[in-house]
Protein backbone atom coordinates (compact mmCIF):
# COMPACT_ATOMS: atom_id res chain seq x y z
CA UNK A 1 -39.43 13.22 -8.48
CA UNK A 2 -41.34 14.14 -11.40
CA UNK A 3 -42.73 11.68 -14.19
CA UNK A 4 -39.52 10.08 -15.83
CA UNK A 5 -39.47 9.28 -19.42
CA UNK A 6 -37.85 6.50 -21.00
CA UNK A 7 -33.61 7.73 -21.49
CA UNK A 8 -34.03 10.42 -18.66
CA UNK A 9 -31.38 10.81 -16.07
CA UNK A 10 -31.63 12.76 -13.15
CA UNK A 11 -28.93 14.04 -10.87
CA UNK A 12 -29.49 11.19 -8.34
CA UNK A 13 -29.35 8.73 -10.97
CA UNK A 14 -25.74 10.48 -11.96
CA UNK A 15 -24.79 10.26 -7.85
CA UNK A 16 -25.59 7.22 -7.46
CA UNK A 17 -23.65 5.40 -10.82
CA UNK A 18 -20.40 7.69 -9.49
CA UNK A 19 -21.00 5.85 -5.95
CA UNK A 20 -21.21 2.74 -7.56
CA UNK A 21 -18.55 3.37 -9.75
CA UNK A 22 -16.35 4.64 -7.04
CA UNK A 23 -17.39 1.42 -4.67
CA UNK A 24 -16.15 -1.48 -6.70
CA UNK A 25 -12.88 0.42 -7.71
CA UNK A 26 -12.57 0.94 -4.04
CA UNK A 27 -13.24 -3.06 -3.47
CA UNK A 28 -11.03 -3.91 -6.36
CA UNK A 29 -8.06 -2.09 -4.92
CA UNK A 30 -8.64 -3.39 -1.74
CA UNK A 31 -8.37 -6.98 -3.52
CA UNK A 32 -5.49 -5.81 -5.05
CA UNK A 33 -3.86 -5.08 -2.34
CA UNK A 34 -4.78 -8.17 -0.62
CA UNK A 35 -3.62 -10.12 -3.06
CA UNK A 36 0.07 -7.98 -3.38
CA UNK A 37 0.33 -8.82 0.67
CA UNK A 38 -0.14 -12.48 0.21
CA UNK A 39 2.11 -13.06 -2.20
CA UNK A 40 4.95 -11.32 -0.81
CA UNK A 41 4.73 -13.22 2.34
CA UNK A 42 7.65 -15.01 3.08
CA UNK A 43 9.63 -12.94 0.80
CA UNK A 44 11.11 -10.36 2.55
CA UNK A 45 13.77 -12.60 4.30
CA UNK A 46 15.65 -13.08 0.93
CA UNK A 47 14.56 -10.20 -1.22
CA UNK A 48 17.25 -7.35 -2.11
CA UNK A 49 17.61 -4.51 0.36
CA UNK A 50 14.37 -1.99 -0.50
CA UNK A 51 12.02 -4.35 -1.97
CA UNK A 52 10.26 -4.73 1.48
CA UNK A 53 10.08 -1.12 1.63
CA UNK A 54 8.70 -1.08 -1.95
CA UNK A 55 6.17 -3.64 -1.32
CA UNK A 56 4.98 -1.32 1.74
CA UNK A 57 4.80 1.71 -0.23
CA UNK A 58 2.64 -0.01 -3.12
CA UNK A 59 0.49 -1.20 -0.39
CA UNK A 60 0.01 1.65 1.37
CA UNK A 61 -0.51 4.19 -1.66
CA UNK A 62 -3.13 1.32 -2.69
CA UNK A 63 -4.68 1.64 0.44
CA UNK A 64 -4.71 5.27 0.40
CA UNK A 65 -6.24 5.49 -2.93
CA UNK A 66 -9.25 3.16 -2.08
CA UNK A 67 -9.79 5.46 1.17
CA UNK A 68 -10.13 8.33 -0.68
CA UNK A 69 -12.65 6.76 -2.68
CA UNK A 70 -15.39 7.29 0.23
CA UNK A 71 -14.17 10.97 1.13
CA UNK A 72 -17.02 12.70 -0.71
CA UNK A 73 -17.61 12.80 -4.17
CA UNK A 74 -16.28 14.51 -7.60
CA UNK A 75 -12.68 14.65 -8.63
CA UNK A 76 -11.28 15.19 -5.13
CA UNK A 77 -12.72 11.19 -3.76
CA UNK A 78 -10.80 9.58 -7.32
CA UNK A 79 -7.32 11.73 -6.79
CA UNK A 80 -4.48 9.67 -8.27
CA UNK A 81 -6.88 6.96 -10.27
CA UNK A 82 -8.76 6.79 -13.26
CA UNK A 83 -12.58 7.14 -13.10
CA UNK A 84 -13.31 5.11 -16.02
């Protein structure tokens, strides 16, 4: 690496905020899910016919997101979220 001044950003400085970036959405979604699979515990028995199914599907397109969050980087590892 060459001598840095002050405001400079390299390309591994970029990298490595998009990693970051694309970590804790990936550990958010994860929570999210989580949490969506705790609370409809119990549930199912009395819910109306396809809200199980729904619940599933969320979960598992949540799931599927956050995976491809690690599947290398640029716009193909954040399809179907929002970077920001």
């Amino acid at each position: 690496m060459s001598a840095l001044r002050p405001g400079d950003i390299t390309d591994e400085m970029i990298q490595a905020m998009d990693t970051a970036k694309r970590q804790g959405l990936q550990k958010d979604l994860r929570a999210l899910a989580a949490n969506i699979r705790a609370d409809a515990e119990g549930r199912y028995d009395g819910a109306e016919p396809g809200w199980q199914a729904g619940v599933e599907w969320a979960l598992l397109w949540i799931e599927n997101t956050a995976a491809q969050l690690t599947q290398g980087s640029g716009a193909g590892g954040r399809q179907g979220v929002s970077p920001e």
